[in-house]
Protein backbone atom coordinates (compact mmCIF):
# COMPACT_ATOMS: atom_id res chain seq x y z
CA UNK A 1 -26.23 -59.71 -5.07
CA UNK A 2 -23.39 -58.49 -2.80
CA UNK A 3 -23.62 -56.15 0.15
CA UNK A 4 -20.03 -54.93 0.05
CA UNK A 5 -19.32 -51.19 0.92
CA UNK A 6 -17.12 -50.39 -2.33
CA UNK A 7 -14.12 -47.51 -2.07
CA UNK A 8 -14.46 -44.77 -4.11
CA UNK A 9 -11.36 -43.83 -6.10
CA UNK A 10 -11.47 -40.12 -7.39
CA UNK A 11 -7.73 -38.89 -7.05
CA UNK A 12 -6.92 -35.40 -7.46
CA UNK A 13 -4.04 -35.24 -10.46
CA UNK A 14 -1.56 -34.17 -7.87
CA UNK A 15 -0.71 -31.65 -5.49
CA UNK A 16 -1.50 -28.35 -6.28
CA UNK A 17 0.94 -25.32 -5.70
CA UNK A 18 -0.99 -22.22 -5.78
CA UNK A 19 0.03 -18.73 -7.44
CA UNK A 20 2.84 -16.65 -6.12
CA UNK A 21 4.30 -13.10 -7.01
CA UNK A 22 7.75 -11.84 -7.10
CA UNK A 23 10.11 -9.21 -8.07
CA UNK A 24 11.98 -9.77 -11.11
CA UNK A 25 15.08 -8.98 -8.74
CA UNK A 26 14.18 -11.37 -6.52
CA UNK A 27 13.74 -14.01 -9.07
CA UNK A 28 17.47 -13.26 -10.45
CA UNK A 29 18.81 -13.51 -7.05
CA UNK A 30 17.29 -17.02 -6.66
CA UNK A 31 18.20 -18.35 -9.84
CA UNK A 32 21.92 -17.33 -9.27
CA UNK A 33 21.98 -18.33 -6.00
CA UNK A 34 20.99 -21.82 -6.82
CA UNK A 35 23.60 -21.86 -9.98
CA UNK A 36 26.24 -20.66 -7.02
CA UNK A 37 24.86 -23.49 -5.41
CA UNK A 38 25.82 -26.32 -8.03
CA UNK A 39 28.80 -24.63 -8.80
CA UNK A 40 29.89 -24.78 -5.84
CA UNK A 41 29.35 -28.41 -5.03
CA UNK A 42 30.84 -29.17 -8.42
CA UNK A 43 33.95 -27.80 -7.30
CA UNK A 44 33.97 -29.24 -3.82
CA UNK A 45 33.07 -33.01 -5.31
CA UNK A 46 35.96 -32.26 -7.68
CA UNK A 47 39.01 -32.69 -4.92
CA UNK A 48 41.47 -30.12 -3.26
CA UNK A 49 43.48 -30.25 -6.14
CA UNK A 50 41.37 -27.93 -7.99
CA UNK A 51 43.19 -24.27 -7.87
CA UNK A 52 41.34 -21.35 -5.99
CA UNK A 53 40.89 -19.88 -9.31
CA UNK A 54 38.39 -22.48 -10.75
CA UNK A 55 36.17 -20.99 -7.41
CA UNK A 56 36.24 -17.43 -8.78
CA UNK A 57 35.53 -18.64 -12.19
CA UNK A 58 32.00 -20.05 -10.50
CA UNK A 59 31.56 -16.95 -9.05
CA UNK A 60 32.36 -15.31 -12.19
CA UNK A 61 29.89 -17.28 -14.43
CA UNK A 62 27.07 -16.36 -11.38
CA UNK A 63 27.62 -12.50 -12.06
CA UNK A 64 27.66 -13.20 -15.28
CA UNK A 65 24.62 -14.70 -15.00
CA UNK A 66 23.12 -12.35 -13.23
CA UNK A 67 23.79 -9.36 -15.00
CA UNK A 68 22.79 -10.90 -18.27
CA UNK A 69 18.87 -11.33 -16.38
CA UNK A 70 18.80 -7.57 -15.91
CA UNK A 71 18.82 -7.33 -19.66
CA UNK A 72 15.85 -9.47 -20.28
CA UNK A 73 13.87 -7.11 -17.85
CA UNK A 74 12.93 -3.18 -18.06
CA UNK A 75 11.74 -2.84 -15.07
CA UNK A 76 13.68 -4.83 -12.20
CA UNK A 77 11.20 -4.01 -9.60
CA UNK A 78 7.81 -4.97 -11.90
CA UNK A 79 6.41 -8.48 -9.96
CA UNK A 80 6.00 -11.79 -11.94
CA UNK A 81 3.21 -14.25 -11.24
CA UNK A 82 3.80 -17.28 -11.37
CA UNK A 83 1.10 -20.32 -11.17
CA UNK A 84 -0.48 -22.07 -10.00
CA UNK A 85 0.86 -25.56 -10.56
CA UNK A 86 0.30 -29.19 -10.01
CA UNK A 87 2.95 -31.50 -9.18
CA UNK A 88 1.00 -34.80 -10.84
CA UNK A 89 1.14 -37.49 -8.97
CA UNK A 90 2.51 -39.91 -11.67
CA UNK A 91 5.17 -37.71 -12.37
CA UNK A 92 6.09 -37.38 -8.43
CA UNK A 93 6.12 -41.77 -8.53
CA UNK A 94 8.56 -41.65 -11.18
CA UNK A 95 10.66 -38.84 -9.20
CA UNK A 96 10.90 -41.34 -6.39
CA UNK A 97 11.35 -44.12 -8.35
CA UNK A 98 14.44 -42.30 -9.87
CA UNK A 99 15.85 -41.11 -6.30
CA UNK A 100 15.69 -43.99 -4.93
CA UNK A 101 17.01 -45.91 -7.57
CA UNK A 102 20.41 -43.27 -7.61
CA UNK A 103 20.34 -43.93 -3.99
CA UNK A 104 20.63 -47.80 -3.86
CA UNK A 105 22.81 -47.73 -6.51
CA UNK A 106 25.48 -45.45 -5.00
CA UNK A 107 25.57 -47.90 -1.56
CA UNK A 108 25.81 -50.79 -4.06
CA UNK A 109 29.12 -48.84 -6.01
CA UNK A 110 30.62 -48.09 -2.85
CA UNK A 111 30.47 -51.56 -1.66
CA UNK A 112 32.08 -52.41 -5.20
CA UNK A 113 34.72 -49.86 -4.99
CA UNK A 114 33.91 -48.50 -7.73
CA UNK A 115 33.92 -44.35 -8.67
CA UNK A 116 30.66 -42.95 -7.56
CA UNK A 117 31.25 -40.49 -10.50
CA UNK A 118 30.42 -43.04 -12.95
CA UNK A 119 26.83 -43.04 -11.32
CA UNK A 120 26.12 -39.73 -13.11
CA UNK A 121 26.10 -41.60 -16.75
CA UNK A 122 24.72 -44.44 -15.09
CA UNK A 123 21.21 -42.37 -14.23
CA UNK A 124 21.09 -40.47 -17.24
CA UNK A 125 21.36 -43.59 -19.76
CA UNK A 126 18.74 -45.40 -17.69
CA UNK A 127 16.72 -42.11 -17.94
CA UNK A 128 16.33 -41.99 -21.44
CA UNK A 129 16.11 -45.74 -21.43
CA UNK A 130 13.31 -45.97 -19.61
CA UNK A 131 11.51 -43.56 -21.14
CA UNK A 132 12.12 -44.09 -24.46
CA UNK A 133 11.85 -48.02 -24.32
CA UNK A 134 8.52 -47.83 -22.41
CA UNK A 135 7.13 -45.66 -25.12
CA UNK A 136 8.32 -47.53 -28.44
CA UNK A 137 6.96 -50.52 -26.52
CA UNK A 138 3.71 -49.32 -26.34
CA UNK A 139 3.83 -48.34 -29.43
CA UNK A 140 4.84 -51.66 -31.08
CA UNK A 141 3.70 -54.27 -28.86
CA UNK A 142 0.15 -52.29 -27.90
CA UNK A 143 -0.91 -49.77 -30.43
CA UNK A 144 0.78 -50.02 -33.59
CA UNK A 145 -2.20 -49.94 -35.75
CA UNK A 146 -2.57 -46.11 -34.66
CA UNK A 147 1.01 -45.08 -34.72
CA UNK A 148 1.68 -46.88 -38.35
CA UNK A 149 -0.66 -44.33 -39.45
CA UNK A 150 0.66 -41.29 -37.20
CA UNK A 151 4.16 -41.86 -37.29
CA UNK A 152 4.85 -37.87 -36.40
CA UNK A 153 2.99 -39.03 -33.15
CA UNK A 154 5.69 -41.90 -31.87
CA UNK A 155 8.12 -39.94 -29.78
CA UNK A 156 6.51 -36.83 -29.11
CA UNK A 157 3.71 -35.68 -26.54
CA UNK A 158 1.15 -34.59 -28.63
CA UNK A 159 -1.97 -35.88 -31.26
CA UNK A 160 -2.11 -34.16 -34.23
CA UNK A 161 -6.09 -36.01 -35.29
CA UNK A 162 -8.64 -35.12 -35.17
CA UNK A 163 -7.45 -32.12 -33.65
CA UNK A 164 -3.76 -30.88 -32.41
CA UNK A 165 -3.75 -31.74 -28.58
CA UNK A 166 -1.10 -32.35 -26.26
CA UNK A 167 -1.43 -35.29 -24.89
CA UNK A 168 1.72 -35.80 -23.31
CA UNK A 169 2.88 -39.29 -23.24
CA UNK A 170 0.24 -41.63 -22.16
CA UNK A 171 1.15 -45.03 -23.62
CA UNK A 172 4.66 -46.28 -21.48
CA UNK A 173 5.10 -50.28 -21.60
CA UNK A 174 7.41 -51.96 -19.06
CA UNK A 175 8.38 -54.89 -21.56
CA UNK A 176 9.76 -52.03 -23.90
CA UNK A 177 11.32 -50.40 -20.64
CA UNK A 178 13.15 -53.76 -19.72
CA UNK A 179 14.51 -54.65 -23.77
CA UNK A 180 15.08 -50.87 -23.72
CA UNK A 181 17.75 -50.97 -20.26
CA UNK A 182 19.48 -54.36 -21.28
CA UNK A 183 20.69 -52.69 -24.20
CA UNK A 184 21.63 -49.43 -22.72
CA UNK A 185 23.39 -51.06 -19.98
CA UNK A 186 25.65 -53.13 -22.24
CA UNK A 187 26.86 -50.02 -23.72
CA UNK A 188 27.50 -48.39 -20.26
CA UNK A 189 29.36 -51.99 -19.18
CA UNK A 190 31.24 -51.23 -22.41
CA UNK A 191 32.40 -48.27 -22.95
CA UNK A 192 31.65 -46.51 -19.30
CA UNK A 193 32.24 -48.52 -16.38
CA UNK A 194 35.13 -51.61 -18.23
CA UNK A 195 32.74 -54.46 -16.43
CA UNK A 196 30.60 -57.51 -17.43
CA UNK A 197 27.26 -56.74 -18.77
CA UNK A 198 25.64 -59.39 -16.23
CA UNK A 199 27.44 -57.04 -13.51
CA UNK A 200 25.81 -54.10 -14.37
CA UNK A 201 22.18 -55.88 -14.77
CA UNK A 202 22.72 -58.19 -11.65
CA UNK A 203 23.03 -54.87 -10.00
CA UNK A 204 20.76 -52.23 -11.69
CA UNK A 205 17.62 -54.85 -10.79
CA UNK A 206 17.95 -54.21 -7.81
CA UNK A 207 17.06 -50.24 -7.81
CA UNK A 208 14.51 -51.54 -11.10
CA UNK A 209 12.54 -53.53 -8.80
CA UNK A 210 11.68 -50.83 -6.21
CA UNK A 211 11.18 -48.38 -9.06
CA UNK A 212 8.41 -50.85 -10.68
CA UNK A 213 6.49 -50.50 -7.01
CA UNK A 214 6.09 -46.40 -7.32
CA UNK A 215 5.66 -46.62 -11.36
CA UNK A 216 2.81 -48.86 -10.38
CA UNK A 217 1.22 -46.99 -7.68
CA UNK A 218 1.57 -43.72 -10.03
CA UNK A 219 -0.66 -45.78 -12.64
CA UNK A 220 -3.43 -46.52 -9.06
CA UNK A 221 -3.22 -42.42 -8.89
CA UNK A 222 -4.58 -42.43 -12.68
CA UNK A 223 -6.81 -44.74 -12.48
CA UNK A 224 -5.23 -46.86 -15.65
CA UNK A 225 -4.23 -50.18 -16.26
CA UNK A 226 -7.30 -51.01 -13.86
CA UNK A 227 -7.94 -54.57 -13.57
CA UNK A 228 -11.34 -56.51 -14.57
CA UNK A 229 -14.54 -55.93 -12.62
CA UNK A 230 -15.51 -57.43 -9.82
CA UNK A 231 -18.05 -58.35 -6.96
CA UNK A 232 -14.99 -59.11 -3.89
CA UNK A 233 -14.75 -57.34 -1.23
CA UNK A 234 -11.47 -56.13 -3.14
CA UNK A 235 -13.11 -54.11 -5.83
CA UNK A 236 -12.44 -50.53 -6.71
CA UNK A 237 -15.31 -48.24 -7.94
CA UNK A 238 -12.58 -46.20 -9.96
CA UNK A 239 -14.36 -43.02 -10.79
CA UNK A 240 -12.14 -41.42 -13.60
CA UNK A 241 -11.74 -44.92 -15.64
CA UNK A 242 -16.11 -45.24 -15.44
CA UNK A 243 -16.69 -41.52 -16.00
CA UNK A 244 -14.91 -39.86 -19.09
CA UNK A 245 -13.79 -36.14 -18.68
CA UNK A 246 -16.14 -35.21 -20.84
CA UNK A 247 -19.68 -36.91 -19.40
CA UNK A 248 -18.43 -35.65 -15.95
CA UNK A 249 -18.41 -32.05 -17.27
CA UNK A 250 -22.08 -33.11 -19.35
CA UNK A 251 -23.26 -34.70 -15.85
CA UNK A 252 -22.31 -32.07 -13.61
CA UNK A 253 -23.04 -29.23 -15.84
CA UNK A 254 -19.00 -28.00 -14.61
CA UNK A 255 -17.12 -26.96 -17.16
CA UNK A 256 -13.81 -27.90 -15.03
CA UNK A 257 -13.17 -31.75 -15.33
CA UNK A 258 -11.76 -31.79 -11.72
CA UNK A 259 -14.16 -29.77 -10.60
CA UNK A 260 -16.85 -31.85 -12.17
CA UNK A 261 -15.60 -35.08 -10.87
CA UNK A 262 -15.15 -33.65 -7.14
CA UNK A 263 -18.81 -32.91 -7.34
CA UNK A 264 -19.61 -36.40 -8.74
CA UNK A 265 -18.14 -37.80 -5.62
CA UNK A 266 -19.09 -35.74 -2.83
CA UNK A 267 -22.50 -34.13 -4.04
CA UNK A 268 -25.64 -36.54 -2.70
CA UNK A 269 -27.09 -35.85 -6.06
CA UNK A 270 -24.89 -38.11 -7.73
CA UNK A 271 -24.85 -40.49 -5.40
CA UNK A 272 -26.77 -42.59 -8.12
CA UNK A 273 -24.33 -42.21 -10.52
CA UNK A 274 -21.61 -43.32 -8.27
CA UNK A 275 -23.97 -46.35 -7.21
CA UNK A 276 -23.98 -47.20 -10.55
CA UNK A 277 -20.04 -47.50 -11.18
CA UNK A 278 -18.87 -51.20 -11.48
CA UNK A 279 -16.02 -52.14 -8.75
CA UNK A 280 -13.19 -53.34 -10.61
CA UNK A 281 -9.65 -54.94 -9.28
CA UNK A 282 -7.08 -52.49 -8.34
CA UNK A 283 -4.53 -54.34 -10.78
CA UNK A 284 -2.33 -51.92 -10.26
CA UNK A 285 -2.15 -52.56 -6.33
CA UNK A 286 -1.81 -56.35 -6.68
CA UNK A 287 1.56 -56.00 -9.01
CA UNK A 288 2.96 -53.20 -6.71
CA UNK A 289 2.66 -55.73 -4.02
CA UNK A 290 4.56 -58.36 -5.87
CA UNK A 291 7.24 -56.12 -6.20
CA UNK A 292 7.67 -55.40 -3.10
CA UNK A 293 8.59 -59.10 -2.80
CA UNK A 294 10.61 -58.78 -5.54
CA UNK A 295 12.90 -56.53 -4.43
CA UNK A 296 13.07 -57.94 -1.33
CA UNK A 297 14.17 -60.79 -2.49
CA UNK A 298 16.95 -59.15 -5.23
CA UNK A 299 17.81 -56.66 -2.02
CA UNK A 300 18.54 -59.74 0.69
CA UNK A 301 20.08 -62.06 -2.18
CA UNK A 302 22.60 -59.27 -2.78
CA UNK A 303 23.72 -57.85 0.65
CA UNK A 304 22.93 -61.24 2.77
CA UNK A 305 24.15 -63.93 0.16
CA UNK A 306 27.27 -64.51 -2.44
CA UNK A 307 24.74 -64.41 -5.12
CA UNK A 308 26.56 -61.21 -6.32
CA UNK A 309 29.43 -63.07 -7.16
CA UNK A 310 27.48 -65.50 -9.37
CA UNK A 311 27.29 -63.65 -12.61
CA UNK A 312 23.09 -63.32 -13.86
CA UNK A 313 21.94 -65.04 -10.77
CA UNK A 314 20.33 -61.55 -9.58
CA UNK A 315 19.60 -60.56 -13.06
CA UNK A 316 17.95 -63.91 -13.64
CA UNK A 317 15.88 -63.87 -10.05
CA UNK A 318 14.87 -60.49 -11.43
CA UNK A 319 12.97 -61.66 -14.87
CA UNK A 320 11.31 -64.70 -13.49
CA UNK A 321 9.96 -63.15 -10.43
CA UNK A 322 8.73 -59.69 -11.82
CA UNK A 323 7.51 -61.25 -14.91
CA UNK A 324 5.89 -64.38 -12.89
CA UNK A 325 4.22 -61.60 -11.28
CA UNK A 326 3.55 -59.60 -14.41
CA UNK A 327 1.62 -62.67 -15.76
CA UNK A 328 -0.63 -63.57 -12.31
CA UNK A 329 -1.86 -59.73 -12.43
CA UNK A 330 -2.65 -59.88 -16.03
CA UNK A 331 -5.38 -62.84 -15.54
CA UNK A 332 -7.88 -60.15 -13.83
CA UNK A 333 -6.40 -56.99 -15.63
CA UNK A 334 -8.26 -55.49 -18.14
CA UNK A 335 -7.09 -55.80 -21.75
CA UNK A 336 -4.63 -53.34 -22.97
CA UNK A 337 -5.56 -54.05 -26.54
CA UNK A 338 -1.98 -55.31 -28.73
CA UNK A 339 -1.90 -58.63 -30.42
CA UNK A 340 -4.00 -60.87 -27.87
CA UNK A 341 -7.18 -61.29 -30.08
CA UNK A 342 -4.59 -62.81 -32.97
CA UNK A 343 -2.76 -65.31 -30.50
CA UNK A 344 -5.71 -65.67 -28.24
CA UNK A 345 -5.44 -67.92 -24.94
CA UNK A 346 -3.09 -64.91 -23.15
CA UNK A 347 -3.42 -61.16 -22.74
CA UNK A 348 -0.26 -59.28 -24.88
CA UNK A 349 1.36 -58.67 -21.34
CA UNK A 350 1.60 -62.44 -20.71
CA UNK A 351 2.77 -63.49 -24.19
CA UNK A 352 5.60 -60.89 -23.79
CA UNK A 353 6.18 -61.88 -20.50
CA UNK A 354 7.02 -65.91 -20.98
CA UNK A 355 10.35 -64.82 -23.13
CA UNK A 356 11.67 -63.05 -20.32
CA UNK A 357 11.37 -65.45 -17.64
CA UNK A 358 12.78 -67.97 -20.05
CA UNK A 359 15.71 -65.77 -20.81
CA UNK A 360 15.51 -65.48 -16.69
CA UNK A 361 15.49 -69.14 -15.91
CA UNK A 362 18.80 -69.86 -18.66
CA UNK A 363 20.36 -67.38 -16.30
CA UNK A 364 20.04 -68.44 -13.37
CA UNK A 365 21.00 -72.20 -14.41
CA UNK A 366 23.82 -70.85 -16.36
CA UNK A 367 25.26 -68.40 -13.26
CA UNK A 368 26.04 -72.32 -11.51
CA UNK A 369 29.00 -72.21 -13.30
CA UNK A 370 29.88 -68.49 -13.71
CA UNK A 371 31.29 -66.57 -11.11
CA UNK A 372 32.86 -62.96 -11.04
């Protein structure tokens, strides 16, 4: 028996914004301010050469804009509430993730001279790559069984059985994510930017790898992908993974699911309940780490070194490190489900894994006797 004092992980979903009221005037103003706003740094990101008239075609659109509102309202000075909301915590990772991403990436075109403009498709295809890769991943490598039977399901936020519910989209896989960029990327190389693919992904690792740290940490804030349980001094008593929504409401006798699992946490009466929880690895902590190392690596390799010049070098480093970490996380992760109990030996996570660090070690071999 171990004597350990175990952390208690209860997150709240996110930050919470609470109601506000204001004047459907005021709420016009705001909304054509901030139009003005982009407008205006359109134009000024354009160049000089753009005519004076393009400016009062901005300021055109605005008043436009705004007088078109006052139709929508009958009474201009009748307040709208709006809220409260939450800014979810997950959603706020992947937010960063993106920012930062755009931001690395800019430093990285500048030092390439290339046209920062091109960033703009850049973010947008790996957007919708990301996304949309992560979740036909999960779909196909993790849960197909369920979707071949709900195909309505795949690419929308919402379960139709037993009952309609929206969901949103809860099943995102990283090995999806990755196939998912590569292929976008070759496109953009193609018809966007006029380089090598292996430029583009020797450089858009780089911003991947930091985003994999906050995409991560926004699965911690969930409490999913938790790893197996425990008796180090490392374990997690994760709350929200033990406790359904549903027994914490039963439990509690709250019929608010946060409400009912603040209580479980901080009311002595439960204090049972919450003895009771089985610590489990924080999974999702361990491979967050690893990437930090990851990208540190990628990040000194490409501003200290002349492994940029060494075409797939970077993107190579890239697979086998993230996916060498990928597969040391999933030995004490708890099973995602997939194809495992077929191939047995692995979890699904590592079997997808070992492809792409053998794609990743052929590249960095092959980038010997490939330069730029």
């Amino acid at each position: 028996m171990n004597h350990f004092l175990y952390f208690v992980w209860n997150p709240a979903d996110g930050i919470e914004i609470p109601s506000f009221t204001l004047p459907n005037y005021l709420l016009i103003i705001i909304i054509a301010s901030l139009y003005l706003l982009i407008e205006l740094f359109a134009f000024y990101k354009a160049g000089k050469e753009r005519k004076a008239k393009e400016l009062f075609k901005r300021a055109g659109m605005t008043l436009l804009l705004v007088l078109v509102s006052f139709l929508f309202f009958k009474n201009i000075t009748q307040p709208k509430t709006f809220g409260p909301f939450d800014i979810r915590y997950y959603s706020l990772m992947f937010v960063v993730a993106f920012s930062l991403g755009f931001y690395l990436m800019k430093k990285i075109f500048i030092r390439e001279n290339e046209p920062v403009e091109k960033l703009d498709s850049l973010f947008v295809r790996m957007v919708i790559s990301v996304l949309l890769g992560a979740r036909l991943g999960h779909v196909f490598f993790y849960d197909w069984e369920y979707y071949s039977k709900n195909l309505g399901e795949i690419l929308l936020p919402v379960r139709f059985h037993p009952e309609f519910e929206f969901t949103g989209f809860q099943g995102l896989a990283s090995h999806g994510a990755a196939i998912s960029v590569i292929i976008f990327m070759y496109f953009y190389a193609k018809k966007i930017i006029k380089r090598p693919v292996l430029w583009v992904l020797d450089r858009i690792v780089i911003p991947v790898a930091s985003g994999a740290i906050f995409v991560r940490l926004g699965n911690f804030f969930n409490s999913e992908i938790v790893g197996d349980q425990t008796t180090s001094p490392l374990g997690i008593k994760f709350v929200q993974d033990a406790i359904s929504k549903n027994k914490a409401v039963d439990l509690t006798g709250i019929p608010n699911p946060k409400e009912a699992y603040k209580a479980l946490t901080t009311d002595p009466q439960f204090a049972q309940t919450i003895e009771d929880i089985v610590p489990k690895h924080p999974s999702q902590l361990y491979e967050a780490f690893g990437y930090i190392f990851v990208f540190v690596i990628l990040f000194f390799m490409y501003w200290k070194t002349n492994a940029r010049n060494k075409q797939g070098l970077l993107f190579g480093t890239f697979l086998v490190t993230l996916f060498t970490v990928r597969i040391i996380v999933e030995s004490v992760k708890e099973s995602q489900g997939g194809f495992e109990s077929a191939l047995g030996l692995l979890s699904t996570g590592q079997w997808l894994s070992i492809p792409f660090i053998v794609a990743g070690s052929y590249f960095i071999w092959n980038s010997r006797k490939q330069t730029t």
